[in-house]
N, C-alpha and C. Protein backbone atom coordinates (compact mmCIF):
# COMPACT_ATOMS: atom_id res chain seq x y z
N UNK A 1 -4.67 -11.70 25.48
CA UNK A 1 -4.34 -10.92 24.29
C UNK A 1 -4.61 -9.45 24.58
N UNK A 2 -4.00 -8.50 24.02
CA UNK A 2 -3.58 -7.08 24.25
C UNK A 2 -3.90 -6.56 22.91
N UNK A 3 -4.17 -5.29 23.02
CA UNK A 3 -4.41 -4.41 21.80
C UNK A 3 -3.28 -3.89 21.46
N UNK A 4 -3.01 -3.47 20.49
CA UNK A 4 -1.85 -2.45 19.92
C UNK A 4 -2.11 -1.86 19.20
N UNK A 5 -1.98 -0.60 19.37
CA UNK A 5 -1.88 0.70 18.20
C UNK A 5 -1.51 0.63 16.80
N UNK A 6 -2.47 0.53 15.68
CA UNK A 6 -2.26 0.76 14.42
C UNK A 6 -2.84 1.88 13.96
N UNK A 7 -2.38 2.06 12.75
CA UNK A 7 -2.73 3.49 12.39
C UNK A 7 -2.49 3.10 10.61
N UNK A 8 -3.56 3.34 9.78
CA UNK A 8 -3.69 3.29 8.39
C UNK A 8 -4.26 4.60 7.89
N UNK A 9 -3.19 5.47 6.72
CA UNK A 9 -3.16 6.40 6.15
C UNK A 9 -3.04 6.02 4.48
N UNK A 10 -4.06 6.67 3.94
CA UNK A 10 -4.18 6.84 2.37
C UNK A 10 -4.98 8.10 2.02
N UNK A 11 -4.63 8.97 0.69
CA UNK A 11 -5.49 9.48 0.27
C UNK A 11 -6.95 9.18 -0.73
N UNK A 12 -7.63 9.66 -0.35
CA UNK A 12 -9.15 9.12 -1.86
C UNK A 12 -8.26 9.17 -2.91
N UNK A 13 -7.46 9.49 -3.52
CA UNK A 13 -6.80 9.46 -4.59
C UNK A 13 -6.16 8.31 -5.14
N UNK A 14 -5.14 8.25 -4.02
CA UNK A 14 -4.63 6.99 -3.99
C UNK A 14 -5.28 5.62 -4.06
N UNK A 15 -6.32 5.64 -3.46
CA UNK A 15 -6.55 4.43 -3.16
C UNK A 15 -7.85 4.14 -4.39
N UNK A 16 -8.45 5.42 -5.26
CA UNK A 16 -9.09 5.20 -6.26
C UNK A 16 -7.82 4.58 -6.96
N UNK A 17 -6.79 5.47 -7.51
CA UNK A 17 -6.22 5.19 -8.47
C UNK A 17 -5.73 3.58 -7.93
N UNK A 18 -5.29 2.39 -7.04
CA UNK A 18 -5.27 1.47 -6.50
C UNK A 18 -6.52 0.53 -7.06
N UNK A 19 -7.70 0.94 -7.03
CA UNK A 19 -8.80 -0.02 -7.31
C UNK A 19 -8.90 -0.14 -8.64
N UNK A 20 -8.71 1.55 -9.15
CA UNK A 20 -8.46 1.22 -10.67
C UNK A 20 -7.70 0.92 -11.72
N UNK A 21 -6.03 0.95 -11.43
CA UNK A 21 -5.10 0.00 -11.70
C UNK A 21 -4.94 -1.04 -11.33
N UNK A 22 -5.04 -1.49 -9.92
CA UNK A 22 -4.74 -2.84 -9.75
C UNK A 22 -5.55 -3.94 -9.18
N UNK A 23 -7.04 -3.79 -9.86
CA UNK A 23 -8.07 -5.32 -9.76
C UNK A 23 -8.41 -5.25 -11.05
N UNK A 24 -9.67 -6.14 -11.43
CA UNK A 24 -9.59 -6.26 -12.34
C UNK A 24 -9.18 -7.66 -13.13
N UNK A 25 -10.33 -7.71 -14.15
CA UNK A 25 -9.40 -9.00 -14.57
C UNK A 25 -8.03 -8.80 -15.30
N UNK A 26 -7.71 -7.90 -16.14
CA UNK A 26 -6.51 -7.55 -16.35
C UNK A 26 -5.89 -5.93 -16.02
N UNK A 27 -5.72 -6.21 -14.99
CA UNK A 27 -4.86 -5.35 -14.47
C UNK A 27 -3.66 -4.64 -15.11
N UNK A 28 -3.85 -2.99 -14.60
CA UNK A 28 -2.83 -2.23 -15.79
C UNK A 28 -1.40 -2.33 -14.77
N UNK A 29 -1.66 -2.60 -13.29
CA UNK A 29 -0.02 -2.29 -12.48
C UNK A 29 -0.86 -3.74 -11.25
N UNK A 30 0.72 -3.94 -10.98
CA UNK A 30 0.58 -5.27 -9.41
C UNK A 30 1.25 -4.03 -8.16
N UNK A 31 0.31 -4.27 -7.33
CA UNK A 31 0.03 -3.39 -6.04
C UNK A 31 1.36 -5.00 -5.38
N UNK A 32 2.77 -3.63 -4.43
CA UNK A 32 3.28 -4.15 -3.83
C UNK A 32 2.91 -3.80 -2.23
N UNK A 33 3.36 -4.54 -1.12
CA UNK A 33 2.94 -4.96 -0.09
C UNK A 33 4.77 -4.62 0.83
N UNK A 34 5.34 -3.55 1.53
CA UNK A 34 6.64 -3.96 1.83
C UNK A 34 6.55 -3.96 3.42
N UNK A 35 6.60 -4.70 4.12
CA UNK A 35 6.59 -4.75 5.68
C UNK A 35 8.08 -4.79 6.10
N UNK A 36 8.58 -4.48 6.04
CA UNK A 36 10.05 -4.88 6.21
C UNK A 36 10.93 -3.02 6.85
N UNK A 37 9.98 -2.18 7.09
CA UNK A 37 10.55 -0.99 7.72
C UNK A 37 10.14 -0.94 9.42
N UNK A 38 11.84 -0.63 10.08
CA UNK A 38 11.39 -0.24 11.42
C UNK A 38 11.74 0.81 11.56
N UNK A 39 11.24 1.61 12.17
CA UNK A 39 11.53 2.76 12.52
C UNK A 39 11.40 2.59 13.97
N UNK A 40 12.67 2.60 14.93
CA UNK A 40 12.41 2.77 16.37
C UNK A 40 11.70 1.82 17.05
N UNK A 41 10.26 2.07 17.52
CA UNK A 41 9.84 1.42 18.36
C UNK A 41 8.58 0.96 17.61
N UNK A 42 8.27 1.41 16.22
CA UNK A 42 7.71 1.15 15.35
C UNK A 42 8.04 0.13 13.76
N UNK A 43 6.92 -0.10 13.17
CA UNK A 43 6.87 -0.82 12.08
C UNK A 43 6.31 -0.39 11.00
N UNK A 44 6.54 0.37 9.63
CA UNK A 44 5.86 1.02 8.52
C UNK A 44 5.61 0.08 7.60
N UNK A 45 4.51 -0.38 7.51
CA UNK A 45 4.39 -1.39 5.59
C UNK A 45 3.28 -0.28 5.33
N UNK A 46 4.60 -0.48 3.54
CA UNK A 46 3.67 0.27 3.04
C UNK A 46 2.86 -0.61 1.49
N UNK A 47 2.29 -0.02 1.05
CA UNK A 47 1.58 -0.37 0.14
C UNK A 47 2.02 0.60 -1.19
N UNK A 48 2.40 -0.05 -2.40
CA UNK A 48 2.86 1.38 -3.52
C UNK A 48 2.78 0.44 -4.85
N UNK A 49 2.71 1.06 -6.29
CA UNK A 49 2.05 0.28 -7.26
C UNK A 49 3.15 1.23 -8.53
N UNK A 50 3.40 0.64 -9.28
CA UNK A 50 3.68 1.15 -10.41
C UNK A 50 2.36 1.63 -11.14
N UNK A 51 2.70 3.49 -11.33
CA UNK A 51 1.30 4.40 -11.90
C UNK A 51 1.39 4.48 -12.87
N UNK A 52 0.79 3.94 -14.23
CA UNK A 52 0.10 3.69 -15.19
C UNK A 52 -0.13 5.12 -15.97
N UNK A 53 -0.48 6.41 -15.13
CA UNK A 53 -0.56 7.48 -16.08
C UNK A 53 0.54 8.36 -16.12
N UNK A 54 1.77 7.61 -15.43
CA UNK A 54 3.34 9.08 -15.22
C UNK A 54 4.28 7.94 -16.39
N UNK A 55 5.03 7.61 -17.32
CA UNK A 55 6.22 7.34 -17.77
C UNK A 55 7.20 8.56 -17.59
N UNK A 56 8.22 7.53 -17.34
CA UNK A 56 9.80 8.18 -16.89
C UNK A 56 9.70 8.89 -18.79
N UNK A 57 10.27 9.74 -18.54
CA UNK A 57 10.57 10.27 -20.02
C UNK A 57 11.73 9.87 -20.78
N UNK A 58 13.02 9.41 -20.46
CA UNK A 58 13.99 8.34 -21.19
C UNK A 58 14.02 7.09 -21.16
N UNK A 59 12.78 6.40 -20.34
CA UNK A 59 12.47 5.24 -20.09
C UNK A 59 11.04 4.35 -20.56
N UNK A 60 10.63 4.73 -21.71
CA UNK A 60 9.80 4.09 -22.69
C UNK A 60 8.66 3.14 -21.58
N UNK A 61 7.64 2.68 -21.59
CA UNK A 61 6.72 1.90 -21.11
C UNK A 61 7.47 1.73 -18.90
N UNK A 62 8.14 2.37 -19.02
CA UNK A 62 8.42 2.34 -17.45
C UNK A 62 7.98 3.52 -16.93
N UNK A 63 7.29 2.76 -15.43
CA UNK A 63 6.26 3.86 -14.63
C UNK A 63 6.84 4.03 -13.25
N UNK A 64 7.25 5.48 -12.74
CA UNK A 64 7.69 5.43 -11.25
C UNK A 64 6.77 4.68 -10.53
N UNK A 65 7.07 4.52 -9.30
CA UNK A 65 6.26 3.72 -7.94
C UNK A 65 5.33 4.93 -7.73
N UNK A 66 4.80 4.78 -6.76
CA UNK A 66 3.80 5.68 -6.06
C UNK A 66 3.52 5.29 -4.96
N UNK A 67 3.66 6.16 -4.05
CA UNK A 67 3.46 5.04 -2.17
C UNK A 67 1.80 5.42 -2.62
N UNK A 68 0.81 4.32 -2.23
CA UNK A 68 -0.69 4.59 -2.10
C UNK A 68 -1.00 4.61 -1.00
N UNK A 69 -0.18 4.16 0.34
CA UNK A 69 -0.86 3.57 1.47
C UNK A 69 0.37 3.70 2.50
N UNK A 70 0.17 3.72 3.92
CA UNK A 70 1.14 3.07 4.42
C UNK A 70 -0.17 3.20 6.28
N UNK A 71 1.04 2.46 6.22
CA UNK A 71 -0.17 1.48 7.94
C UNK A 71 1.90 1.40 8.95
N UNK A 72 1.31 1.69 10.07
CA UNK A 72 2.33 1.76 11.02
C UNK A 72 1.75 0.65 12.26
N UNK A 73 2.41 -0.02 12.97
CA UNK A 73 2.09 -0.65 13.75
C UNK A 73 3.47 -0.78 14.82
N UNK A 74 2.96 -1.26 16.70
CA UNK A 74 4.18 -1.47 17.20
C UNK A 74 4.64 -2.95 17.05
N UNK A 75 4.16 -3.55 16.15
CA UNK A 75 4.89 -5.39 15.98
C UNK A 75 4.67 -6.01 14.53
N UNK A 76 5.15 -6.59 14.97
CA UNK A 76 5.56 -7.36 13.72
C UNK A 76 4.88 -8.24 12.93
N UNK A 77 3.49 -8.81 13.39
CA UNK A 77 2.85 -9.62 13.50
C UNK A 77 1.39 -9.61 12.50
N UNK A 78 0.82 -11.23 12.27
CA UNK A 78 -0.04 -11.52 11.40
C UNK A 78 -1.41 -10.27 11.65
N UNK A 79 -1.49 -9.94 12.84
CA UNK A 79 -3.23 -9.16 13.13
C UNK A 79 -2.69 -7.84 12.47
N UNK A 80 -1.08 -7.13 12.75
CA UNK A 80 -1.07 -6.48 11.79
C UNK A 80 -1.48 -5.99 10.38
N UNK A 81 -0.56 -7.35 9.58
CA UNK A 81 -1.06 -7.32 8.26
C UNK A 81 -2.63 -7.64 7.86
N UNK A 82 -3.34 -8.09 8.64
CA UNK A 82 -4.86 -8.61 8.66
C UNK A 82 -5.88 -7.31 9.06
N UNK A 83 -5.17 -6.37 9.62
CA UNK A 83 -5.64 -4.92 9.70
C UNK A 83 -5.54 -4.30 8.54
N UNK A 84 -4.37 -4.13 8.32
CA UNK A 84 -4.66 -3.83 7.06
C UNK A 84 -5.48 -3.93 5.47
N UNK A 85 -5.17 -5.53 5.74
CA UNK A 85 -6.30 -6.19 4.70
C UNK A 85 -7.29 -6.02 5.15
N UNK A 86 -7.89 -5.61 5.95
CA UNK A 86 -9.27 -4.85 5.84
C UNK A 86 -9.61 -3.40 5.92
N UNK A 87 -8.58 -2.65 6.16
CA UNK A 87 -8.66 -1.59 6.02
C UNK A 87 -9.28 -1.44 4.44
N UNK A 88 -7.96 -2.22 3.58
CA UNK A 88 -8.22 -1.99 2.42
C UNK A 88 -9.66 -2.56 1.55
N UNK A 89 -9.84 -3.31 2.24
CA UNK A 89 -11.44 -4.16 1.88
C UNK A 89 -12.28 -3.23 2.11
N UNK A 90 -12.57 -2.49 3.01
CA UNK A 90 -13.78 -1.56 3.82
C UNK A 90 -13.52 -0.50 2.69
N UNK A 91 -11.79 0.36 2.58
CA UNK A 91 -11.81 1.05 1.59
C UNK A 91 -11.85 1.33 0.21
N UNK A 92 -11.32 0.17 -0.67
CA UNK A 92 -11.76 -0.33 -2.20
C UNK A 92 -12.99 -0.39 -1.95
């Protein structure tokens, strides 16, 4: 087994506003998860949540996205996403 280069980027901001919208026993937004970007020789999942304090202004109780997170990796693979999930564990 071989190492590979990951790299996980968030701001304190983000990732407060993340702990405090989306745990909880009732939760104000559901934190999405999208792994599905390549870029090149790379892989972007990102992490992004519908934000709770912006409404669209002709769009009543609807909240833009917000990227909170995003993690780059060169594969495709489970230790990937398992990096991440602890990134985010260590950081919540």
């Amino acid at each position: 087994m071989y190492a590979t280069p990951k790299t996980f980027a968030a701001t304190d901001n983000c990732l407060r506003w993340v702990k405090h919208f989306c745990s909880g026993v009732k939760p104000e937004a559901i934190a999405g998860i999208d792994m599905t970007y390549k870029l090149g020789p790379f892989y972007l999942t990102t992490l992004t949540f519908p934000n709770p304090i912006i409404v669209y202004r002709n769009k009543e109780g609807k909240h833009p996205t917000t990227l909170a997170a995003i993690m780059t990796s060169v594969t495709n693979e489970q230790p990937d996403y398992e990096y991440m999930a602890r990134c985010l564990v260590f950081l919540l």
